[in-house]
C-alpha atoms as a PDB file:
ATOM      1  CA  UNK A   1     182.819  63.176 -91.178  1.00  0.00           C
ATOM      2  CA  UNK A   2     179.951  65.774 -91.622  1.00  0.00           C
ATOM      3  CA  UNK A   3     177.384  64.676 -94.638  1.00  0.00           C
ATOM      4  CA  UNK A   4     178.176  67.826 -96.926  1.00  0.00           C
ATOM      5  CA  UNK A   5     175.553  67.121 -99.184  1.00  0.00           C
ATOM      6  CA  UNK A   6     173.665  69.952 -99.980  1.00  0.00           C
ATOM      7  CA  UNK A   7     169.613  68.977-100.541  1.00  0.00           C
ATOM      8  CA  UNK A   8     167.312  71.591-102.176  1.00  0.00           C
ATOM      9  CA  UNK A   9     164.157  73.246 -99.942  1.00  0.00           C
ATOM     10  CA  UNK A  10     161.806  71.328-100.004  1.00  0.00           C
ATOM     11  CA  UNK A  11     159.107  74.461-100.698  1.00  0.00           C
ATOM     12  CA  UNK A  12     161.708  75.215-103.290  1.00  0.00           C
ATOM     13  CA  UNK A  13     161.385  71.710-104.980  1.00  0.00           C
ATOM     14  CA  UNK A  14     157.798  71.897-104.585  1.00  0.00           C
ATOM     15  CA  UNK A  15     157.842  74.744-106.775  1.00  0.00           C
ATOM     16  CA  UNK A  16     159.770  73.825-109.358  1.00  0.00           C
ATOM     17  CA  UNK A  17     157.307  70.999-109.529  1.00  0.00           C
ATOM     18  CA  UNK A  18     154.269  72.984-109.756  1.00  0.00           C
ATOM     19  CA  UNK A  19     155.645  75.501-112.537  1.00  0.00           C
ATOM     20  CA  UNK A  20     156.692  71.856-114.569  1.00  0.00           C
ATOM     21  CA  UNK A  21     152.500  70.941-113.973  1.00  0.00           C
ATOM     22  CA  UNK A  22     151.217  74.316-115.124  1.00  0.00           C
ATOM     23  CA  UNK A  23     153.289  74.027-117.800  1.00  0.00           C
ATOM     24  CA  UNK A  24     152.243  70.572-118.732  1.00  0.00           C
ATOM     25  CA  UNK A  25     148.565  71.595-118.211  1.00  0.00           C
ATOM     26  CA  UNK A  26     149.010  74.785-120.303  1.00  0.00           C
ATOM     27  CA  UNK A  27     151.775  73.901-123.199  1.00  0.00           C
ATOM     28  CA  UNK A  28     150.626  70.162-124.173  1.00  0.00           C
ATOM     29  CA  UNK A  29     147.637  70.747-126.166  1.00  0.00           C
ATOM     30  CA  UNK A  30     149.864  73.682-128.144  1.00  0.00           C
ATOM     31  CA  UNK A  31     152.736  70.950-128.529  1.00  0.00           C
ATOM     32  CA  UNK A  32     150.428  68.224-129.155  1.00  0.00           C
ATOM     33  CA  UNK A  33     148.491  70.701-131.858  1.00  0.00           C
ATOM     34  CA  UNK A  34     151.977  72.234-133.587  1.00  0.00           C
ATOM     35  CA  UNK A  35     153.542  68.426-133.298  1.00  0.00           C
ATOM     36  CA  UNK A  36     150.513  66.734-135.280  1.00  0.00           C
ATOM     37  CA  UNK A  37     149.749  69.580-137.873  1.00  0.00           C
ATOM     38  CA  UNK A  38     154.011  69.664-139.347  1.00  0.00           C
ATOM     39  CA  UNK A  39     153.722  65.628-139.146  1.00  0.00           C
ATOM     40  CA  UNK A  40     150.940  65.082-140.526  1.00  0.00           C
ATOM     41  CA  UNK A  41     150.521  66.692-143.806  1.00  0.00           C
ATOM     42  CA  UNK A  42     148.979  69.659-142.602  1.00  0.00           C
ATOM     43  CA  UNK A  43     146.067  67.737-141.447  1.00  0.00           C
ATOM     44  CA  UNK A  44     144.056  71.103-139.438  1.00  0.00           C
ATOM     45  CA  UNK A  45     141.220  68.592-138.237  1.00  0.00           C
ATOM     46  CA  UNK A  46     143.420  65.846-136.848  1.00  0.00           C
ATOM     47  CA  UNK A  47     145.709  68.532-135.175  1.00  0.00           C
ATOM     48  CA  UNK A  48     142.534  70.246-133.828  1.00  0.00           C
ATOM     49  CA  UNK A  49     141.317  67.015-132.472  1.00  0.00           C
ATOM     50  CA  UNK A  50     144.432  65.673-131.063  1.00  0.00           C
ATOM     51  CA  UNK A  51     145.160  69.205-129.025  1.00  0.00           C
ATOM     52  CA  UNK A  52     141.841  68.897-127.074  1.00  0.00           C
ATOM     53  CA  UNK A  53     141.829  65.491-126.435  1.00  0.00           C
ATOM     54  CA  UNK A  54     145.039  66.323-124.973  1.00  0.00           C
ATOM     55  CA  UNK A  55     143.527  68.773-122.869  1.00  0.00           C
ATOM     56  CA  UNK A  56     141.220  66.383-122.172  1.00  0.00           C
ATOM     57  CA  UNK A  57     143.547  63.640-121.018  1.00  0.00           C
ATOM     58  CA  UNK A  58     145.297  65.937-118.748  1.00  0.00           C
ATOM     59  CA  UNK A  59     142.420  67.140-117.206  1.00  0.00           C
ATOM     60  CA  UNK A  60     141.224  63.562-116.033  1.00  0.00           C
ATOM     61  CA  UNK A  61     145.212  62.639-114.846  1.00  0.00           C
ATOM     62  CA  UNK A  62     144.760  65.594-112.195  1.00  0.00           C
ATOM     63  CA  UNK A  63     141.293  64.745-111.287  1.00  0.00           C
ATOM     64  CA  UNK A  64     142.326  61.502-110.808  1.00  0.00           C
ATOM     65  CA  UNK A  65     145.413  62.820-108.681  1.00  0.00           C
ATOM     66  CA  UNK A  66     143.150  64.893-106.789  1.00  0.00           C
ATOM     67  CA  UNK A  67     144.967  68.353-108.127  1.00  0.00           C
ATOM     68  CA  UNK A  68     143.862  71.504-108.492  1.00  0.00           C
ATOM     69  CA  UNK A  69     142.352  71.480-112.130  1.00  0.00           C
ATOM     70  CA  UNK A  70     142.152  75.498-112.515  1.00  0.00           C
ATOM     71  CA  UNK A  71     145.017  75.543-115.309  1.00  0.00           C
ATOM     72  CA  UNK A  72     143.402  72.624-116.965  1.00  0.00           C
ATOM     73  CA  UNK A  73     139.827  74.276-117.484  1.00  0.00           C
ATOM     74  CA  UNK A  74     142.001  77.707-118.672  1.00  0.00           C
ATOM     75  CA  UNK A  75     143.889  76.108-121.307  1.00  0.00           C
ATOM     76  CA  UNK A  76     140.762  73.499-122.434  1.00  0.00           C
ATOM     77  CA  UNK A  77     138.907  76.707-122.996  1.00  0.00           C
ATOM     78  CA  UNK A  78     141.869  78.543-124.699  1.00  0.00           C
ATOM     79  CA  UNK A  79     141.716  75.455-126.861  1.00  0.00           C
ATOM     80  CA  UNK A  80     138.726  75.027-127.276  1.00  0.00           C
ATOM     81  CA  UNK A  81     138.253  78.686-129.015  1.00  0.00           C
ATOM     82  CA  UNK A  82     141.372  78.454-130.452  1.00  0.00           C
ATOM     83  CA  UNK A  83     139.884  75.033-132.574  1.00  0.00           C
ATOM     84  CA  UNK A  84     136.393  76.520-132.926  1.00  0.00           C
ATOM     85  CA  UNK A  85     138.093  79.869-134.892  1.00  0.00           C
ATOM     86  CA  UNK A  86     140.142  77.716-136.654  1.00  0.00           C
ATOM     87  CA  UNK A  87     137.584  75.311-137.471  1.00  0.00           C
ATOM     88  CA  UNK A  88     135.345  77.794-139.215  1.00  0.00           C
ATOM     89  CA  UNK A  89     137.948  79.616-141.189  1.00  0.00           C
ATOM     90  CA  UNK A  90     139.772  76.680-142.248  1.00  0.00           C
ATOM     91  CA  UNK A  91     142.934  78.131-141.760  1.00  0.00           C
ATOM     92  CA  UNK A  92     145.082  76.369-139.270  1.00  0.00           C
ATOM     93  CA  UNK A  93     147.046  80.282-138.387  1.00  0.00           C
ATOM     94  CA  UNK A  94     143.729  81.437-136.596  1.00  0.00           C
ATOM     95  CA  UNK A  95     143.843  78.970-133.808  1.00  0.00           C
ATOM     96  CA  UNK A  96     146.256  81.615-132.857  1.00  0.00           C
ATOM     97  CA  UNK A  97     144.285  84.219-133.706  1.00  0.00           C
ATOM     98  CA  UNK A  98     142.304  84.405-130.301  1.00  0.00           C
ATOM     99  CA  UNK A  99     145.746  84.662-128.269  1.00  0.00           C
ATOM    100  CA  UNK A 100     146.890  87.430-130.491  1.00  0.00           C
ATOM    101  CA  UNK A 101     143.787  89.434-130.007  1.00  0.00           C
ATOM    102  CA  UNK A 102     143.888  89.055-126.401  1.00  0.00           C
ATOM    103  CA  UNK A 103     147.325  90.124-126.392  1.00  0.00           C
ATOM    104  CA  UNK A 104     146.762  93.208-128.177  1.00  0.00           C
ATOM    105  CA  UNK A 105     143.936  94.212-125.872  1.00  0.00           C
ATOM    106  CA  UNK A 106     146.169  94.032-122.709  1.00  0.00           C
ATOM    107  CA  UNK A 107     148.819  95.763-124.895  1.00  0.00           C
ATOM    108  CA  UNK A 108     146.257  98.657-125.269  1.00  0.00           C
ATOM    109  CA  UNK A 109     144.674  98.995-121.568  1.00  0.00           C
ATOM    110  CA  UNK A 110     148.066  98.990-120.876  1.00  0.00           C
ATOM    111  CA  UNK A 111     149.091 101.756-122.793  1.00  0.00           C
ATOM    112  CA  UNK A 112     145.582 103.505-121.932  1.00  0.00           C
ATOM    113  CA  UNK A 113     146.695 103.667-118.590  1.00  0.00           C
ATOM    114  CA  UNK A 114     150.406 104.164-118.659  1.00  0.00           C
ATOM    115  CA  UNK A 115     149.241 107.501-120.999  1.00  0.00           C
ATOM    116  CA  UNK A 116     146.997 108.981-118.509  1.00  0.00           C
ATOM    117  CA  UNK A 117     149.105 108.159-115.545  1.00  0.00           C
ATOM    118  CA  UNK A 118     146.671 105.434-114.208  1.00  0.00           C
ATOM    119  CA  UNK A 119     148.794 102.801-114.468  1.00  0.00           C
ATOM    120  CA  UNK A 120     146.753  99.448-114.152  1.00  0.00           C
ATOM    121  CA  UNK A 121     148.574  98.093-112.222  1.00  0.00           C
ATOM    122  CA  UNK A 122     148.166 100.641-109.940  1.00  0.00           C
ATOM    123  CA  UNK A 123     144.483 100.423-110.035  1.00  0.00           C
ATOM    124  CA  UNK A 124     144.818  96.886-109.188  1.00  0.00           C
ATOM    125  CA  UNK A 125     147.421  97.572-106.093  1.00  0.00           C
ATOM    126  CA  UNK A 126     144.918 100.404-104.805  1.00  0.00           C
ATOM    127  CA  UNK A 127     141.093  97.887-105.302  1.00  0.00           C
ATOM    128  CA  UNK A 128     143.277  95.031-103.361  1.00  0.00           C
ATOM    129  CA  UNK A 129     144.582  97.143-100.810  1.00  0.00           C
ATOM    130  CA  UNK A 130     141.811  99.291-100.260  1.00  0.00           C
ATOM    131  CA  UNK A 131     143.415 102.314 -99.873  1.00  0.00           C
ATOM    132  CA  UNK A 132     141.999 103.111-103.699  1.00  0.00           C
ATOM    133  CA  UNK A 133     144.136 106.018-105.597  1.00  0.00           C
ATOM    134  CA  UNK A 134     146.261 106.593-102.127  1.00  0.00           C
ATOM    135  CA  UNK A 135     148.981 105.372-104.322  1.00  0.00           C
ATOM    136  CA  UNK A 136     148.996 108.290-106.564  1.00  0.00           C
ATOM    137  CA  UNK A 137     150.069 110.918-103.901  1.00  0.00           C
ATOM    138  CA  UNK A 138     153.222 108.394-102.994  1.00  0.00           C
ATOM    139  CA  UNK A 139     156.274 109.032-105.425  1.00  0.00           C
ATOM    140  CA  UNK A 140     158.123 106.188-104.535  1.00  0.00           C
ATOM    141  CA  UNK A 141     155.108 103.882-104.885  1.00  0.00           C
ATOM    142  CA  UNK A 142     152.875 105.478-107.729  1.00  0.00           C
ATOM    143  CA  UNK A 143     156.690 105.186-109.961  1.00  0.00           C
ATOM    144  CA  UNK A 144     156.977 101.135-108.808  1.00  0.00           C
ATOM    145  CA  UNK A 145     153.568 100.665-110.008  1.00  0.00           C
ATOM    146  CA  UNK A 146     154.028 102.556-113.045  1.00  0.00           C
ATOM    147  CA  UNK A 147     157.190 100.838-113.755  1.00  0.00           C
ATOM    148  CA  UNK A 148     155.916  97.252-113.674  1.00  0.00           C
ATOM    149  CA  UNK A 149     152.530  97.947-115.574  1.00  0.00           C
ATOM    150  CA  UNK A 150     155.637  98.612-118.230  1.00  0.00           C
ATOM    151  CA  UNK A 151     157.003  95.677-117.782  1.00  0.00           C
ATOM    152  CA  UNK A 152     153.654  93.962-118.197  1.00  0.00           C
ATOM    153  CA  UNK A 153     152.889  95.905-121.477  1.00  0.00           C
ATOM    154  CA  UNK A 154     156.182  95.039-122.829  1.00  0.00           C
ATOM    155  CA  UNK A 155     155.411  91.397-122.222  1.00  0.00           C
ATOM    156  CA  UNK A 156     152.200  91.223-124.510  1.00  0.00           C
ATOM    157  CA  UNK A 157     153.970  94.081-126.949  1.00  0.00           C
ATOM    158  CA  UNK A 158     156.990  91.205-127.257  1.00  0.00           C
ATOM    159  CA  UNK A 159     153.824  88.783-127.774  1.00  0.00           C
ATOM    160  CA  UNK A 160     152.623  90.267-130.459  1.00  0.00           C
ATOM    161  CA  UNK A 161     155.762  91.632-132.300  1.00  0.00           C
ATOM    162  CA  UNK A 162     157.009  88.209-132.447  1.00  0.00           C
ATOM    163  CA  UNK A 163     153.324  86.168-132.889  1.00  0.00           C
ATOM    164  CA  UNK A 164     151.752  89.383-135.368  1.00  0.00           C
ATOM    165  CA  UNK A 165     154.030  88.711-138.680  1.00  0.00           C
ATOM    166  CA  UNK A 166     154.243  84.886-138.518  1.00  0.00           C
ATOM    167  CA  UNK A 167     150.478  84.646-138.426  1.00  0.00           C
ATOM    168  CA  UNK A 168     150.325  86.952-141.408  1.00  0.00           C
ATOM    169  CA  UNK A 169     152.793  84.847-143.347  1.00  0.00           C
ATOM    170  CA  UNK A 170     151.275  81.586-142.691  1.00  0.00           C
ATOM    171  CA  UNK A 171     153.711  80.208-140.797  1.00  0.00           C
ATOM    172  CA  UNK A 172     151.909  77.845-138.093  1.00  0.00           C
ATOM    173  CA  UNK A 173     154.587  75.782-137.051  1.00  0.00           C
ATOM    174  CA  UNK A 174     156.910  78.825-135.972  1.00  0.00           C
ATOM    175  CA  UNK A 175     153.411  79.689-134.277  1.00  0.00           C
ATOM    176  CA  UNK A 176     152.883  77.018-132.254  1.00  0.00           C
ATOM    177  CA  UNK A 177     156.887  77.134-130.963  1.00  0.00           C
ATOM    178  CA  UNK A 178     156.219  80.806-130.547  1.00  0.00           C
ATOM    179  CA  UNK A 179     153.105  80.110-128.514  1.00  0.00           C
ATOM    180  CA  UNK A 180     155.065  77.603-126.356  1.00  0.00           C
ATOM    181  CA  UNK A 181     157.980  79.721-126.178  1.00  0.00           C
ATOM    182  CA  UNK A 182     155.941  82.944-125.053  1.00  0.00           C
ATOM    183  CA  UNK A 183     153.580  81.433-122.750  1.00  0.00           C
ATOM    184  CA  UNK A 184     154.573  80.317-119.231  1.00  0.00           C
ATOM    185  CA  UNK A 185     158.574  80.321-119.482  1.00  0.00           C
ATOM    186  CA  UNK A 186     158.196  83.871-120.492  1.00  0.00           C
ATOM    187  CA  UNK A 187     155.501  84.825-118.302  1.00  0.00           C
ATOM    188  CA  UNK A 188     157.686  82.918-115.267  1.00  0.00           C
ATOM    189  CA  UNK A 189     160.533  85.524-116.683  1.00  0.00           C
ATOM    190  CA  UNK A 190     158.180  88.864-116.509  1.00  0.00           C
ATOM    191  CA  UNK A 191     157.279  87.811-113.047  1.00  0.00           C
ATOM    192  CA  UNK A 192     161.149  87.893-112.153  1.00  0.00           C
ATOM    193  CA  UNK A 193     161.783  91.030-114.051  1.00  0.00           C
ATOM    194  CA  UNK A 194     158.784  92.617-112.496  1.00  0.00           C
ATOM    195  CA  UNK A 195     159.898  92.421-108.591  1.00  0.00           C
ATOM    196  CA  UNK A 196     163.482  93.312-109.619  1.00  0.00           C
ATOM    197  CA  UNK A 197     162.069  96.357-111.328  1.00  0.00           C
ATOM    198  CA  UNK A 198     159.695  96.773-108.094  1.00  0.00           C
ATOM    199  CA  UNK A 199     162.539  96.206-105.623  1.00  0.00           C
ATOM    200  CA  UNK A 200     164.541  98.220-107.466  1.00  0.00           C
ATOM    201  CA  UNK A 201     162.348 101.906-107.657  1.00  0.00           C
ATOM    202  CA  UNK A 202     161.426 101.647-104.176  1.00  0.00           C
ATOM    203  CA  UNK A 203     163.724 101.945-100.304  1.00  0.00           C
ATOM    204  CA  UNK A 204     164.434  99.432 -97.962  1.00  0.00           C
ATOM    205  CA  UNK A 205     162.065 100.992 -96.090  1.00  0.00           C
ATOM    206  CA  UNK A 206     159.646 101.278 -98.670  1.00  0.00           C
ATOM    207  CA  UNK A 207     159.462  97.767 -99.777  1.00  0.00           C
ATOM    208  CA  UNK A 208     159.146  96.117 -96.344  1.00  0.00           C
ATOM    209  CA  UNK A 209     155.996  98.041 -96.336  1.00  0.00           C
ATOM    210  CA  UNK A 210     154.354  96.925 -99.634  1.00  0.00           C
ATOM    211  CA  UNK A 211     156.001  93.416-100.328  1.00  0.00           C
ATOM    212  CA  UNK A 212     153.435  91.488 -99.117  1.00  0.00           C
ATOM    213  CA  UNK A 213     150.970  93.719-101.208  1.00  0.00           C
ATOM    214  CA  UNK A 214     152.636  93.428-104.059  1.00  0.00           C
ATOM    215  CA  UNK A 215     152.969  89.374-104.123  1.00  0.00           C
ATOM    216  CA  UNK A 216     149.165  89.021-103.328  1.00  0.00           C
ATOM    217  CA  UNK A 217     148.873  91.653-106.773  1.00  0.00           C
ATOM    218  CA  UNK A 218     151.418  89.318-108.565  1.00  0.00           C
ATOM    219  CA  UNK A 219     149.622  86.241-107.480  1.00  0.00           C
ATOM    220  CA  UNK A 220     146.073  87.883-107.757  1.00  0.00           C
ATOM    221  CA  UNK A 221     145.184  86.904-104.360  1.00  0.00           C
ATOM    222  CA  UNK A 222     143.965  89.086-101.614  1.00  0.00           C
ATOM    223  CA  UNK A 223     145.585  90.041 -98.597  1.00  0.00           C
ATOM    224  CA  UNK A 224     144.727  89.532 -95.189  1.00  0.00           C
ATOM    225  CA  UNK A 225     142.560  91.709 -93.961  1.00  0.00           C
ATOM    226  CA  UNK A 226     143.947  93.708 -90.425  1.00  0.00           C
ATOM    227  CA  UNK A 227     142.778  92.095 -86.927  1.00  0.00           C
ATOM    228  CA  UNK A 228     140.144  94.895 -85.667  1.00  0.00           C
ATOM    229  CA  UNK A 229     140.969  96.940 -82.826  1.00  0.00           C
ATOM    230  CA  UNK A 230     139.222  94.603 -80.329  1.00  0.00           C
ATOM    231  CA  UNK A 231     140.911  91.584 -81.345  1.00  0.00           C
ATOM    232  CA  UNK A 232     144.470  93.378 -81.148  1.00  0.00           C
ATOM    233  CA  UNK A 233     143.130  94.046 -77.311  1.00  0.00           C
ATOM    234  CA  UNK A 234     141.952  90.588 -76.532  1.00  0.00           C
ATOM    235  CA  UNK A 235     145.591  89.323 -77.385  1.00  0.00           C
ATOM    236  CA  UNK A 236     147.136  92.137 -75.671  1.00  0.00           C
ATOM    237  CA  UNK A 237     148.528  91.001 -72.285  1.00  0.00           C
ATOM    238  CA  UNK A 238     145.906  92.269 -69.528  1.00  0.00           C
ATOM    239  CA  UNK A 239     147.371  95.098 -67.348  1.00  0.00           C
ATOM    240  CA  UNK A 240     148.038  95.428 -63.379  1.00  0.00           C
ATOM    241  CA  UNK A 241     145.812  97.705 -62.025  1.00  0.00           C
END
């Protein structure tokens, strides 16, 4: 009898994995930080303290794993300002403070843009593509792009309507879930919502012409640049005379 059981990809499994690391690399120090400070009467220093040296230890498990370490530096330096602000204020709500300011930034070049119909993320499609503001005189594109810079802004906007009052009442525990709750699950969610909204304002046609674009923008990668003309006729079969 045929084995019927059904194994997952193996790519697929491999990036369920990876999303579990960044998490791990990004969310411990937050846990580690919110976990500490409601257990331990309110102790800011030890909390401050145990979230970087959790940073810390991560960092040297994927060194010693030979991993990429890029999410590690990110968060130990989103940590590491978060505990410095906090540090000097005494007040254990401004190790969010940093987050929430950086959040309302991207809220407002977001909006900046979206208002004068220069949609970042447009900008950002046009300098990886090179083809600039080419976008603009596209309807089918220049609406995508505007679109999912909206998607984008309501990301940080949900950020800050949620993260805003709680760190103006004091209330650092239902911070530091926030912060969890907000950070990559919900940026792993505005990533989905973004290419549905993509696939969704552009034609068949459209979109097998710009996909590949649009997940080096996602990723922030760049794309492959085009063969020049005399490597396309090297590979070319030669021709009977």
């Amino acid at each position: 009898m045929a084995d019927t059981d059904v194994k997952p990809p193996k790519s697929t499994t491999k990036q369920v994995l990876g999303w579990v690391g960044m998490l791990v690399d990004i969310g411990l120090p937050w846990i580690a930080f919110t976990v500490v400070y409601a257990f331990s009467d309110h102790d800011l220093k030890l909390a401050l303290i145990v979230a970087i040296s959790a940073a810390a230890v991560v960092g040297i498990i994927r060194l010693i794993q030979r991993k990429p370490i890029a999410n590690v530096i990110g968060g130990f330096i989103g940590v590491g300002i978060s505990a410095f602000t906090a540090s000097r204020t005494g007040q254990a709500e401004d190790v969010f403070l940093p987050g929430i300011i950086l959040n309302a930034s991207f809220f407002t070049l977001y909006a900046v843009t979206l208002i004068t119909r220069y949609p970042l993320f447009g900008l950002l499609y046009g300098a990886i593509t090179q083809t600039w503001l080419a976008w603009r005189q596209d309807v089918e594109l220049n609406r995508a792009l505007t679109r999912v810079t909206m998607v984008f802004a309501a990301q940080v906007g949900i950020r800050l309507a949620v993260m805003l009052p709680l760190y103006l009442t004091n209330s650092v525990s239902a911070l530091g879930v926030a912060k969890i709750a907000l950070g990559l699950p919900f940026y792993a969610l505005t990533l989905w919502a973004a290419y549905a909204v993509l696939r969704g304002s552009m034609s068949e046609d459209k979109w097998d012409e710009v996909k590949e674009n649009f997940t080096h923008l996602l990723k922030g990668t760049q794309p492959t640049p085009p063969a020049p003309a005399e490597d396309k006729k090297a590979d070319e079969p030669a021709r009977e005379n």
